[in-house]
PDB file of N, CA and C in Angstrom:
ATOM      1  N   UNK A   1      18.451   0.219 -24.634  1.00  0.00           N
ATOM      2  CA  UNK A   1      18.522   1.661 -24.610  1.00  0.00           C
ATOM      3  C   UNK A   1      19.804   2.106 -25.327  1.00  0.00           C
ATOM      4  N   UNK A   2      19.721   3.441 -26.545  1.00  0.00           N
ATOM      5  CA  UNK A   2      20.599   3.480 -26.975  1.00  0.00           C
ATOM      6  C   UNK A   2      21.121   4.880 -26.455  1.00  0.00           C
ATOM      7  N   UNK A   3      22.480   4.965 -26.879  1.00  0.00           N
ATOM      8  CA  UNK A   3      23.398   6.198 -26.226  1.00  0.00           C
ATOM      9  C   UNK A   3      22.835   7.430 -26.717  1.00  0.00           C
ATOM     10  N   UNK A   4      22.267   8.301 -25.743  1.00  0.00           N
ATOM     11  CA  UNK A   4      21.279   9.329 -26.178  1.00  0.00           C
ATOM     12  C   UNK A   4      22.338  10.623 -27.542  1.00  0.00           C
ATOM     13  N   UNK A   5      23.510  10.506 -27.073  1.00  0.00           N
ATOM     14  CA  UNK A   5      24.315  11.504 -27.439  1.00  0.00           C
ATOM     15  C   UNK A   5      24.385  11.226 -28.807  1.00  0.00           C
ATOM     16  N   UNK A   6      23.958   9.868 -29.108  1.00  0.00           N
ATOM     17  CA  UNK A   6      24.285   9.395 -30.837  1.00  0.00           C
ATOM     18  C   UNK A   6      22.904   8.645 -31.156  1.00  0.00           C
ATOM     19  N   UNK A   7      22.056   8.892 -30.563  1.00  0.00           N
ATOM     20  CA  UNK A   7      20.417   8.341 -30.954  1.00  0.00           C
ATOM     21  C   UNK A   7      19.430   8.824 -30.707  1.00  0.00           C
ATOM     22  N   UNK A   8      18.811  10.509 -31.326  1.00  0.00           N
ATOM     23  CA  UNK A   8      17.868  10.868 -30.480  1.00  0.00           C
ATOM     24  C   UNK A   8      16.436  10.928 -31.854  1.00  0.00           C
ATOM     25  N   UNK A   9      15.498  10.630 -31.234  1.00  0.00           N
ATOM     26  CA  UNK A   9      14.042  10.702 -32.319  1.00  0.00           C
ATOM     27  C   UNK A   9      14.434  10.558 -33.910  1.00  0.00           C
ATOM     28  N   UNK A  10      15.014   8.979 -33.383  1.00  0.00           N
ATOM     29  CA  UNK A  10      14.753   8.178 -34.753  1.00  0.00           C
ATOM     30  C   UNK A  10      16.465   8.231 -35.593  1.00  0.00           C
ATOM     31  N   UNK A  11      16.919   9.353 -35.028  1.00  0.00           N
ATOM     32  CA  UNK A  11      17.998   9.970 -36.570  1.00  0.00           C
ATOM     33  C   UNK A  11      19.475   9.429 -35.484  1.00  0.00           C
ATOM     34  N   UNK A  12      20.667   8.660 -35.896  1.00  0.00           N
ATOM     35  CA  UNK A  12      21.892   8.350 -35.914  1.00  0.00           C
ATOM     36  C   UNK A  12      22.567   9.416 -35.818  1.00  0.00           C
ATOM     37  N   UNK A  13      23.222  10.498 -34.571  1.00  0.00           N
ATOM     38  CA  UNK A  13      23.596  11.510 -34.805  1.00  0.00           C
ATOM     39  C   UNK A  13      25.711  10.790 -35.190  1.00  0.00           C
ATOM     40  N   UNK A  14      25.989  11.946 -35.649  1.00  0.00           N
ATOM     41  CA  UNK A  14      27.425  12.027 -35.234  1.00  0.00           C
ATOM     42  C   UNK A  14      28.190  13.104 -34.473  1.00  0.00           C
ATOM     43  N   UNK A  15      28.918  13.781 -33.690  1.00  0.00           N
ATOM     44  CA  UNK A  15      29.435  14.607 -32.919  1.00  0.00           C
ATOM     45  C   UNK A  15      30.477  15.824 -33.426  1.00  0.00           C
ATOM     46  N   UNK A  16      31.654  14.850 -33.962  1.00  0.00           N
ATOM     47  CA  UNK A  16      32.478  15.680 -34.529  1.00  0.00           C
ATOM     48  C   UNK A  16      32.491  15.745 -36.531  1.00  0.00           C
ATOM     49  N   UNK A  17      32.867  16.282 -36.870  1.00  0.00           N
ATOM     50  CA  UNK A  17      31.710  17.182 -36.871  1.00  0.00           C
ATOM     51  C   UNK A  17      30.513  16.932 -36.587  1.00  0.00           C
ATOM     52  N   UNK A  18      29.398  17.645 -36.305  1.00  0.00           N
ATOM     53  CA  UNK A  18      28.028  17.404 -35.478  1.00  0.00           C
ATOM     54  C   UNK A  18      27.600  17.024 -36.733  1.00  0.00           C
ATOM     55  N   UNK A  19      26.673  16.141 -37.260  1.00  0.00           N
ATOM     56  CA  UNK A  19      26.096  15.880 -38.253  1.00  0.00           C
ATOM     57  C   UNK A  19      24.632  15.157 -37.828  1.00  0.00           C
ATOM     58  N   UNK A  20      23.302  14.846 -38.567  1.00  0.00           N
ATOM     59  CA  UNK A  20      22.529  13.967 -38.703  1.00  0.00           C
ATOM     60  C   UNK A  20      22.711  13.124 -39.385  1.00  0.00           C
ATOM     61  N   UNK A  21      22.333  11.815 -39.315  1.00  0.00           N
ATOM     62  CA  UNK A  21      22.283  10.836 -40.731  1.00  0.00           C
ATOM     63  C   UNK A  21      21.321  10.738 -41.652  1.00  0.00           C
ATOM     64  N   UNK A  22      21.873  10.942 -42.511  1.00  0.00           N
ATOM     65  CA  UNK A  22      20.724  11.461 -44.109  1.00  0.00           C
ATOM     66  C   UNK A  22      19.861   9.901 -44.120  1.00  0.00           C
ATOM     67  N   UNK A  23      19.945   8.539 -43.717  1.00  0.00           N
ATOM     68  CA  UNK A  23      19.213   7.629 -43.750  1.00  0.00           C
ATOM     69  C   UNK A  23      19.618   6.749 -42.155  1.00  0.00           C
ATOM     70  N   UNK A  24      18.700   7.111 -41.583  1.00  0.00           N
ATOM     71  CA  UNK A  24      19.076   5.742 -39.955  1.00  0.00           C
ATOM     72  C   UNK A  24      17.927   4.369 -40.641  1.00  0.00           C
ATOM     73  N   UNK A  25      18.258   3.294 -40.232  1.00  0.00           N
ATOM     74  CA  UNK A  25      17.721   1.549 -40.345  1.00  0.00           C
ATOM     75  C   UNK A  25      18.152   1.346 -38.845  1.00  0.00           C
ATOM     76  N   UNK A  26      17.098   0.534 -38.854  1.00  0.00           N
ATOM     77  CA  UNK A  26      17.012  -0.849 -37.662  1.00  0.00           C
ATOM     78  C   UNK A  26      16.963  -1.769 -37.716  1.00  0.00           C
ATOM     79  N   UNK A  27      17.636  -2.368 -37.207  1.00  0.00           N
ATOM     80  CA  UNK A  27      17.781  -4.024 -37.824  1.00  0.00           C
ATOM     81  C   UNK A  27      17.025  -4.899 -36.798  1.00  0.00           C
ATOM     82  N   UNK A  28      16.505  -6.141 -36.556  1.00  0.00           N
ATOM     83  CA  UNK A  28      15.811  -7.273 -36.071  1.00  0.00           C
ATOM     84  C   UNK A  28      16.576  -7.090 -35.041  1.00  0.00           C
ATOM     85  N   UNK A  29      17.961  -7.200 -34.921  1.00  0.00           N
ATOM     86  CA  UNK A  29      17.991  -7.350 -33.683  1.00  0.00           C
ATOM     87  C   UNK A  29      19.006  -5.963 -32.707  1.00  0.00           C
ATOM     88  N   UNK A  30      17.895  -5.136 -33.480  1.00  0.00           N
ATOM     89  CA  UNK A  30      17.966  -3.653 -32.360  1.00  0.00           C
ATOM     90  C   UNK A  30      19.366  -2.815 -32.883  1.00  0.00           C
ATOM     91  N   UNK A  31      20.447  -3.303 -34.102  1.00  0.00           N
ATOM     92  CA  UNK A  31      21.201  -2.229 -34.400  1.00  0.00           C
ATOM     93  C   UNK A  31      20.759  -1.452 -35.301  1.00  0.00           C
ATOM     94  N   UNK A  32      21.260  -0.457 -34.869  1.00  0.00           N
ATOM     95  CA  UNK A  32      21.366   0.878 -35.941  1.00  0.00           C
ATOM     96  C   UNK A  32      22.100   1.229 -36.760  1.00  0.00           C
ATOM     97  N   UNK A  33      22.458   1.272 -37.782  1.00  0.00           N
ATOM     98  CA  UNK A  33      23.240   1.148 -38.755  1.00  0.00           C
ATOM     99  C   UNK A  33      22.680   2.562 -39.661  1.00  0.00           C
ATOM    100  N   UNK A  34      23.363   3.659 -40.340  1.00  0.00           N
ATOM    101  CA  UNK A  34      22.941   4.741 -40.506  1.00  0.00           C
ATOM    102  C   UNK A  34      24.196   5.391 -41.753  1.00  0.00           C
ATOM    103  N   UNK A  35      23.411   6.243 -42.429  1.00  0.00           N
ATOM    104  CA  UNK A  35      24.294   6.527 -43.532  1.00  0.00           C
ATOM    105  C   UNK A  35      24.649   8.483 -43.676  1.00  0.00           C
ATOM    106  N   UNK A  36      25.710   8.597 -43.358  1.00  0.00           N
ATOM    107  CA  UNK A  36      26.308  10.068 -43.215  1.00  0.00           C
ATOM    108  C   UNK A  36      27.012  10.583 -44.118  1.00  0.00           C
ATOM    109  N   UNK A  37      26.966  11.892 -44.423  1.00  0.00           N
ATOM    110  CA  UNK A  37      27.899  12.667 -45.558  1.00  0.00           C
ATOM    111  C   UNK A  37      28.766  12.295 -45.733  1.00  0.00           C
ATOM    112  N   UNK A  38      29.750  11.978 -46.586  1.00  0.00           N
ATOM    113  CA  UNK A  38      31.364  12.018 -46.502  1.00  0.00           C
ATOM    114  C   UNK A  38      31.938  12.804 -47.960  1.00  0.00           C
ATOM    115  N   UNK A  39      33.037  12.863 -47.419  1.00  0.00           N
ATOM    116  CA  UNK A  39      33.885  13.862 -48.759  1.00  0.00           C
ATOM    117  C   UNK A  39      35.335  13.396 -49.654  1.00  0.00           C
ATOM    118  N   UNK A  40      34.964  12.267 -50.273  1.00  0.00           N
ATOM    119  CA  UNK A  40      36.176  11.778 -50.775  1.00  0.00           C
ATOM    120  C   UNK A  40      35.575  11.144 -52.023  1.00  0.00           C
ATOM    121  N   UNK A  41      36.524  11.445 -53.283  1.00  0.00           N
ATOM    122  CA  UNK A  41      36.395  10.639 -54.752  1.00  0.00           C
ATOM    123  C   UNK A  41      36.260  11.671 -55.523  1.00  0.00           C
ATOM    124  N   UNK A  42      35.293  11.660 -56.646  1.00  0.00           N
ATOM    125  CA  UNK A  42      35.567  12.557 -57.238  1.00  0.00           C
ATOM    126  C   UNK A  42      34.333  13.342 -57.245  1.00  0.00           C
ATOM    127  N   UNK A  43      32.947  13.073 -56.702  1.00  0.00           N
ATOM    128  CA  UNK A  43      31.998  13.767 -56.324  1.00  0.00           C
ATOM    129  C   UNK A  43      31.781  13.498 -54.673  1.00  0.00           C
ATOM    130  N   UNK A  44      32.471  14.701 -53.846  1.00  0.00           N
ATOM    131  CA  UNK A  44      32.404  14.109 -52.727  1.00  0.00           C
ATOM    132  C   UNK A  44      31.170  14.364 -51.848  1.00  0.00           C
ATOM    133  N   UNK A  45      30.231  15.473 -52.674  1.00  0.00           N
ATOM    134  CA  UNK A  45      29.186  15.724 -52.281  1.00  0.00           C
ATOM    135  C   UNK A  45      28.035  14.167 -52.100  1.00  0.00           C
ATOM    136  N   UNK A  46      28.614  13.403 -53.495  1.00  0.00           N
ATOM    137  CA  UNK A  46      27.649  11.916 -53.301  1.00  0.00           C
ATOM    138  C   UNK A  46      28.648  10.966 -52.833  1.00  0.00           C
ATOM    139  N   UNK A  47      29.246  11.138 -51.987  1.00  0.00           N
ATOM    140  CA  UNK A  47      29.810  10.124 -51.159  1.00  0.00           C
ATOM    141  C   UNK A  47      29.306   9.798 -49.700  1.00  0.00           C
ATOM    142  N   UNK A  48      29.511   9.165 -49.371  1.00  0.00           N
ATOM    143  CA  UNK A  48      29.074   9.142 -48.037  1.00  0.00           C
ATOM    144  C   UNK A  48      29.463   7.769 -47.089  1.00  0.00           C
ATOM    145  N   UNK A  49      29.166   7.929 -46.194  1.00  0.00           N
ATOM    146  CA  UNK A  49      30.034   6.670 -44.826  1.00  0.00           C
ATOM    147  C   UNK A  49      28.466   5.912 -43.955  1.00  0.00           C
ATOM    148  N   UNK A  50      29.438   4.785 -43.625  1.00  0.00           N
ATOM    149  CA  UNK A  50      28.197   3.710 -43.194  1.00  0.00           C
ATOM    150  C   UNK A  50      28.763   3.725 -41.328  1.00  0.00           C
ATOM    151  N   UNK A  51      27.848   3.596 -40.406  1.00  0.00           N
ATOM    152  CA  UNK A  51      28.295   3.578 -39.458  1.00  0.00           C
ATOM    153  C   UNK A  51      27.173   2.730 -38.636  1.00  0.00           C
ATOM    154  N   UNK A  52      27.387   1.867 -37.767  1.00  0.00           N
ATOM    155  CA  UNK A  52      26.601   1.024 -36.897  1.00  0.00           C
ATOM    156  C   UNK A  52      26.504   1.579 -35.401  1.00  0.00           C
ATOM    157  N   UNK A  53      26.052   1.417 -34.570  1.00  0.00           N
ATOM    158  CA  UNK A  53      25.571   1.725 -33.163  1.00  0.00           C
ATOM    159  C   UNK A  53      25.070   0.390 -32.653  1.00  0.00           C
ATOM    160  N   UNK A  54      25.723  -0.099 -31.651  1.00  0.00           N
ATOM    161  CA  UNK A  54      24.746  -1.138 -30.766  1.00  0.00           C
ATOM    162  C   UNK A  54      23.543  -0.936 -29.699  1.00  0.00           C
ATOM    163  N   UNK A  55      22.769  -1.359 -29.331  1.00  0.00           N
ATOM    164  CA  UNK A  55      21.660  -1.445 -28.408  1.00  0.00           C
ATOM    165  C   UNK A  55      22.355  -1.079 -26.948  1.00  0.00           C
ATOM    166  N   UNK A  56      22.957  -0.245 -26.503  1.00  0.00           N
ATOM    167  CA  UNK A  56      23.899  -0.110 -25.463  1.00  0.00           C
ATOM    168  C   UNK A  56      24.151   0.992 -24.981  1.00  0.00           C
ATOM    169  N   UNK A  57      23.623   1.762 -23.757  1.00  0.00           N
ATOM    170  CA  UNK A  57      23.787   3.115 -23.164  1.00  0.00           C
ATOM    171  C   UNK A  57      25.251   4.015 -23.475  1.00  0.00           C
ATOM    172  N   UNK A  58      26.452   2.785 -23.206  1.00  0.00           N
ATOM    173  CA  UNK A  58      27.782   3.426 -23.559  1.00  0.00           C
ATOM    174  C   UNK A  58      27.901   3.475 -25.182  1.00  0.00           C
ATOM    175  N   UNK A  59      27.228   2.670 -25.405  1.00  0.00           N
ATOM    176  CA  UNK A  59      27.625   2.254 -27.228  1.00  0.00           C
ATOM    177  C   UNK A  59      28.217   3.811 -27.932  1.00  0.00           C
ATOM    178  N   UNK A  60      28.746   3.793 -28.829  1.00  0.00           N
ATOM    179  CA  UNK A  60      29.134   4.658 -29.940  1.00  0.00           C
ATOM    180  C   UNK A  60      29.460   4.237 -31.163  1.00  0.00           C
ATOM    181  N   UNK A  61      29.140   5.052 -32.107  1.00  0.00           N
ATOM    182  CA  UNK A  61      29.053   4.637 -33.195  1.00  0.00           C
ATOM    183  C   UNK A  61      30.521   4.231 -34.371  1.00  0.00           C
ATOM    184  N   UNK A  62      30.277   3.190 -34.669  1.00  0.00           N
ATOM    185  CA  UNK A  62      31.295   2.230 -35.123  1.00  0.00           C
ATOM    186  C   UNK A  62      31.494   2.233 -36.940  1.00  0.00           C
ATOM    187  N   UNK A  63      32.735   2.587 -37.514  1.00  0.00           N
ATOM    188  CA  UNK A  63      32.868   2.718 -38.287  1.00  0.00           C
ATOM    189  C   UNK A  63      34.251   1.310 -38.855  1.00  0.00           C
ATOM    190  N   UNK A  64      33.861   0.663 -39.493  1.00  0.00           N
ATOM    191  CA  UNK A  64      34.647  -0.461 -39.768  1.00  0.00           C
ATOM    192  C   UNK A  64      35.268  -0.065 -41.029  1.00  0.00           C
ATOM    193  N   UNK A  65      36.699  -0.198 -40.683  1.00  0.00           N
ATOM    194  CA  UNK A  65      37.766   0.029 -41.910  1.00  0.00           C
ATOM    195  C   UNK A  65      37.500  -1.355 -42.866  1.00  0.00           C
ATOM    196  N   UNK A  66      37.833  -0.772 -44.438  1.00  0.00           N
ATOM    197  CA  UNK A  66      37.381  -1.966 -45.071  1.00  0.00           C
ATOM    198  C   UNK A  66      38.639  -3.703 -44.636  1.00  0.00           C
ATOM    199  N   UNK A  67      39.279  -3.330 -44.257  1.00  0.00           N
ATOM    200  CA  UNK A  67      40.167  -4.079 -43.653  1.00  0.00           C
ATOM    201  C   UNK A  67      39.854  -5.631 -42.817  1.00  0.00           C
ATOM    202  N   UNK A  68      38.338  -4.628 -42.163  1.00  0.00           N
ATOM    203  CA  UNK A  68      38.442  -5.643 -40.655  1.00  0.00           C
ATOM    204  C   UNK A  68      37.482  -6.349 -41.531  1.00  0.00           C
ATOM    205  N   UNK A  69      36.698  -6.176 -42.394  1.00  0.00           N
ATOM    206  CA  UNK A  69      35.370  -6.697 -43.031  1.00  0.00           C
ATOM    207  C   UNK A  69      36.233  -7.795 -43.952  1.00  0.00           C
ATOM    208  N   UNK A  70      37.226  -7.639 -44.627  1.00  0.00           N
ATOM    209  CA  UNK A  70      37.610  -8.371 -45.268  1.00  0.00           C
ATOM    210  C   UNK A  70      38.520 -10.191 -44.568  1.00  0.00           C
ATOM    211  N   UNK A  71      38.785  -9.411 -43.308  1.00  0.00           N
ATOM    212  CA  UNK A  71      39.656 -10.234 -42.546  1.00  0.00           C
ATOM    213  C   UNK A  71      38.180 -11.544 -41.843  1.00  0.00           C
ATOM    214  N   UNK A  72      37.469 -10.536 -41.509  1.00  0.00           N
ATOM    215  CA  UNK A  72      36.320 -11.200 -40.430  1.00  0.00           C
ATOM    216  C   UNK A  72      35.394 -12.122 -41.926  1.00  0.00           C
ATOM    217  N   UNK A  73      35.511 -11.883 -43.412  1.00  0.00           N
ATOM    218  CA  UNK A  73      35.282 -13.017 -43.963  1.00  0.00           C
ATOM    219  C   UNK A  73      35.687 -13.846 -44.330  1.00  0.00           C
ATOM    220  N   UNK A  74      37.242 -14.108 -44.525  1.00  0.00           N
ATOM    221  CA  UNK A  74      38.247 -14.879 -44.199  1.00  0.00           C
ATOM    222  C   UNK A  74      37.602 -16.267 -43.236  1.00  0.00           C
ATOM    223  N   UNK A  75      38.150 -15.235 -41.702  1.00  0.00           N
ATOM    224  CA  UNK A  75      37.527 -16.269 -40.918  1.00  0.00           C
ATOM    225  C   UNK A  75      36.387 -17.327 -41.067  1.00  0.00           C
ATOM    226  N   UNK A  76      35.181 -16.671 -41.505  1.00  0.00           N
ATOM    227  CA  UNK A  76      33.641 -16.971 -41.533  1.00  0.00           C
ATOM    228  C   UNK A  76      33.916 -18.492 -42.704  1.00  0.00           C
ATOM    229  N   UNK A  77      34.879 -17.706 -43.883  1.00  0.00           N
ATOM    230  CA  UNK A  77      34.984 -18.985 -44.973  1.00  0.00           C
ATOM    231  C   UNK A  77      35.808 -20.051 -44.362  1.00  0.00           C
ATOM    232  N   UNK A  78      36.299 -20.071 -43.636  1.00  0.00           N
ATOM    233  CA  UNK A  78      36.759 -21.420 -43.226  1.00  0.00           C
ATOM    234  C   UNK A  78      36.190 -22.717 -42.289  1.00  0.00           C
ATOM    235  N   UNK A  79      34.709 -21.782 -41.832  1.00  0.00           N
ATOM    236  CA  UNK A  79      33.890 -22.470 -41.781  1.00  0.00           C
ATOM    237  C   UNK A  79      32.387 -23.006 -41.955  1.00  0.00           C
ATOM    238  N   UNK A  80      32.152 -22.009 -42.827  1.00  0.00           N
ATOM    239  CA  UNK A  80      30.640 -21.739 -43.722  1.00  0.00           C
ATOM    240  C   UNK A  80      31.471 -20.998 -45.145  1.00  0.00           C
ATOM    241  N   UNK A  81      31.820 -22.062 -45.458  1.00  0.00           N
ATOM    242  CA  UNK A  81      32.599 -21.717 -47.532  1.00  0.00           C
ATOM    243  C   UNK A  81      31.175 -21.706 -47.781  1.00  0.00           C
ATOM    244  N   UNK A  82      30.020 -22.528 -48.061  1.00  0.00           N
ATOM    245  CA  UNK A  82      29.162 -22.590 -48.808  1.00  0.00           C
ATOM    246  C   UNK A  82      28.152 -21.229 -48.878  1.00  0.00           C
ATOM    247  N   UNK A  83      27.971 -20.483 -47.532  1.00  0.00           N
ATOM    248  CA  UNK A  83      27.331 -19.330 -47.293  1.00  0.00           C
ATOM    249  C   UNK A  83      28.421 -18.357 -47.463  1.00  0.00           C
ATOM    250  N   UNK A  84      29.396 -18.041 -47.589  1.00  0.00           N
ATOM    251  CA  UNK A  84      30.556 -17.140 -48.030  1.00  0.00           C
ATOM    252  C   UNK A  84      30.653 -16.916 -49.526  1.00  0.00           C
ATOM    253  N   UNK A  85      30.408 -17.977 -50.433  1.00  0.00           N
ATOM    254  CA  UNK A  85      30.076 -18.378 -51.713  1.00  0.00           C
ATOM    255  C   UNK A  85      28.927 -17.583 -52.017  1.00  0.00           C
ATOM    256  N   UNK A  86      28.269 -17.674 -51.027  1.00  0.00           N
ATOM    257  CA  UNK A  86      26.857 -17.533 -51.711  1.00  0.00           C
ATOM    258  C   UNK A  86      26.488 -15.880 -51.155  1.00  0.00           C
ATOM    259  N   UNK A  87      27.184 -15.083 -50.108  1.00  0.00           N
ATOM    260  CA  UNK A  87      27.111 -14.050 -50.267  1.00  0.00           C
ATOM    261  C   UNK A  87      27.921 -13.276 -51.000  1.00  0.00           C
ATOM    262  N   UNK A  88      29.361 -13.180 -50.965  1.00  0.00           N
ATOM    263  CA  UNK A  88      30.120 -13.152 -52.417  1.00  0.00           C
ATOM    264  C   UNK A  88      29.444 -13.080 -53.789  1.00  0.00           C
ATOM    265  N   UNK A  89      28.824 -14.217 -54.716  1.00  0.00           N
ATOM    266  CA  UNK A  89      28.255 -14.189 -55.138  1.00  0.00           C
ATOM    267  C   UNK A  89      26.953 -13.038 -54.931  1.00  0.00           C
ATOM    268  N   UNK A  90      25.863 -12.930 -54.334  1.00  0.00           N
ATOM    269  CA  UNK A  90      25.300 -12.213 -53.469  1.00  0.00           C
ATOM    270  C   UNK A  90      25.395 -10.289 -54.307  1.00  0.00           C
ATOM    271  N   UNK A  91      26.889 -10.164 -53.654  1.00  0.00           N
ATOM    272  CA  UNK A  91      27.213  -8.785 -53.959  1.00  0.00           C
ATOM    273  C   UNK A  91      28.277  -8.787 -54.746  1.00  0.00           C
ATOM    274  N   UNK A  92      28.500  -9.735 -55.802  1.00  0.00           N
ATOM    275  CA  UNK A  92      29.100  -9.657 -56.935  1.00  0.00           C
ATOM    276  C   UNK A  92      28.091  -9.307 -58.435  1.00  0.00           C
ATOM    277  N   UNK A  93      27.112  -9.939 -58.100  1.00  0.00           N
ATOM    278  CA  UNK A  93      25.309  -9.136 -58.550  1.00  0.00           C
ATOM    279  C   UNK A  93      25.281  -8.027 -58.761  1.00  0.00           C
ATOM    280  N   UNK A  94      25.038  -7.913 -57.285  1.00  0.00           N
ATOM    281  CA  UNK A  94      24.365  -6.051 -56.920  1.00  0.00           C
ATOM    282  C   UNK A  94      25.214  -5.275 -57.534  1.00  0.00           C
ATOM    283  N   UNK A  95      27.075  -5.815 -57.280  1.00  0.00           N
ATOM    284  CA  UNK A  95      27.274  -4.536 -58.089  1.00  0.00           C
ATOM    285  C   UNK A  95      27.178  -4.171 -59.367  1.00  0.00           C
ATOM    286  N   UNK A  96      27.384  -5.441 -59.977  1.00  0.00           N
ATOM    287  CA  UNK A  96      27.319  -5.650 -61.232  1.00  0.00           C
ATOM    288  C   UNK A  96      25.980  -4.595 -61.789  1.00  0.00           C
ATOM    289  N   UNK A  97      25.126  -4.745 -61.496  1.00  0.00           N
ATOM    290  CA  UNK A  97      23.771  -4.593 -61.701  1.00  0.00           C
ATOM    291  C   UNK A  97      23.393  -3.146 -61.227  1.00  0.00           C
ATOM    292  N   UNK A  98      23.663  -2.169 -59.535  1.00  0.00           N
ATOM    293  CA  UNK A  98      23.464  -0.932 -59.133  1.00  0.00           C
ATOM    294  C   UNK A  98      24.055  -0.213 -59.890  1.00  0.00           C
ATOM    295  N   UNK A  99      22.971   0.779 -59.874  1.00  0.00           N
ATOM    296  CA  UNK A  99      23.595   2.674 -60.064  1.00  0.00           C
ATOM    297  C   UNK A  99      23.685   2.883 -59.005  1.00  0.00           C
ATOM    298  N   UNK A 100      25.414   3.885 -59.192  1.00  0.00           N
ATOM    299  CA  UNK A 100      25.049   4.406 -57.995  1.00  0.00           C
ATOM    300  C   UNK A 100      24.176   5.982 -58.153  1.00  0.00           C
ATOM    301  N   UNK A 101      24.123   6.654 -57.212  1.00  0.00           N
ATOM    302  CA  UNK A 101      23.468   7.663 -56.503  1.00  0.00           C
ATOM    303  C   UNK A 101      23.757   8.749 -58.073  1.00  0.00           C
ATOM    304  N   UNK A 102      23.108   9.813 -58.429  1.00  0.00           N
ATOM    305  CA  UNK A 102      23.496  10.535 -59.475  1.00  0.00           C
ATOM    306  C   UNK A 102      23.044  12.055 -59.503  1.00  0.00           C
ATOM    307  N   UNK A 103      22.858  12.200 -57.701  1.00  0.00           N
ATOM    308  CA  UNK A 103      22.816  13.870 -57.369  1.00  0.00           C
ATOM    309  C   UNK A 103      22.533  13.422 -55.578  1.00  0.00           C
ATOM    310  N   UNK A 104      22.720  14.332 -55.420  1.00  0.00           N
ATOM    311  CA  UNK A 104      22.214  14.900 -53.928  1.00  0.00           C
ATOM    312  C   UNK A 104      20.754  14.436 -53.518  1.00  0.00           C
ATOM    313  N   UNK A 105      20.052  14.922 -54.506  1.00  0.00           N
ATOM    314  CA  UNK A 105      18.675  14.738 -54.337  1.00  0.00           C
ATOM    315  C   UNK A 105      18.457  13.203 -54.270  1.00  0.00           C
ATOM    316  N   UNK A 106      18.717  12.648 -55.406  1.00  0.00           N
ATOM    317  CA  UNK A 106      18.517  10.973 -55.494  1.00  0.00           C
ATOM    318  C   UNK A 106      19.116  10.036 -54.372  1.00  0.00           C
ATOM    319  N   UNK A 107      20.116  10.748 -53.875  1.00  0.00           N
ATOM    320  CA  UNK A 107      20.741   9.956 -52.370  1.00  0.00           C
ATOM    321  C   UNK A 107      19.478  10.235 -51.492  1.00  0.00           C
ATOM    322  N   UNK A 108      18.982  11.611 -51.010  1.00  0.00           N
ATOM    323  CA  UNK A 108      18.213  11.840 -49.886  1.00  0.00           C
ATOM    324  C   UNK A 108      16.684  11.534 -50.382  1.00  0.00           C
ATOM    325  N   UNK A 109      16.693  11.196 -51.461  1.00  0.00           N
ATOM    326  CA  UNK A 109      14.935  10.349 -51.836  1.00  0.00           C
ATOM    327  C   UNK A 109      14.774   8.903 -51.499  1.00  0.00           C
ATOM    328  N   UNK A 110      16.463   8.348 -51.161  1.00  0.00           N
ATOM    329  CA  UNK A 110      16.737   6.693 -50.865  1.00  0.00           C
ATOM    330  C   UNK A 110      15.641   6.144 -50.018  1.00  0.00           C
ATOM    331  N   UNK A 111      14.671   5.081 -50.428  1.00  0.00           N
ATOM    332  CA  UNK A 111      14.354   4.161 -49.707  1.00  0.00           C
ATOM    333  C   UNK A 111      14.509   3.142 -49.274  1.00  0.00           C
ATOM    334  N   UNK A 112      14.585   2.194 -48.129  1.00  0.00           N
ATOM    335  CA  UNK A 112      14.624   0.797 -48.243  1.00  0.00           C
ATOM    336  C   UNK A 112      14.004   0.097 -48.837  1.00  0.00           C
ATOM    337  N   UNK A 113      13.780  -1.047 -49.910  1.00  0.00           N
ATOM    338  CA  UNK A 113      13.038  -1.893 -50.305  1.00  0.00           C
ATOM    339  C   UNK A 113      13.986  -2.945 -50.137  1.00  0.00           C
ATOM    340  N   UNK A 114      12.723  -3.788 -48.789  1.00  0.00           N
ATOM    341  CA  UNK A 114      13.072  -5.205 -48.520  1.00  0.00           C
ATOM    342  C   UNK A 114      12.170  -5.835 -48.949  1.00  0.00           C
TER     343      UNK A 114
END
């Protein structure tokens, strides 16, 4: 059961400011992970923030500084180098390769394709 105040019919809310999330996902094993406005760079209208939610009545929604992501793969490579390699690699690709977003509209037409 998720925290009603930040999960109601389907959509990842946020509070302060009150917002919806322009894209909520579910993952296999029950997180929510959801994508919200943000306002920073040089089009801040196509910017936007990633935020997770756990499966958890108290849960709230979790925003990871790029900091902790970088530290917590650190760790991971010192003992799966070969899968650290290989996601690295992974999203050294994608970026290579993505556009990003190139209006308003084209962000909120986003689909998943898995």
């Amino acid at each position: 059961m998720y925290n009603e105040n930040y999960y109601k019919n389907g959509k990842m809310l946020q509070l302060r400011p009150y917002a919806e999330a322009i894209h909520t996902f579910k993952t296999g094993d029950g997180t929510i992970i959801a994508i919200f406005q943000g306002n920073r760079g040089d089009n801040p209208e196509l910017d936007f923030r990633v935020k997770y939610l756990n499966n958890d009545p108290e849960a709230r929604p979790v925003q990871l500084p790029h900091v902790d992501w970088v530290v917590d793969l650190l760790i991971k490579a010192q003992k799966y180098p070969n899968e650290v390699k290989e996601l690295l690699d992974y999203f050294i690709t994608f970026y290579d390769t993505c556009k990003p977003f190139s209006s308003v509209a084209d962000r909120a037409s986003y689909t998943q394709n898995l």
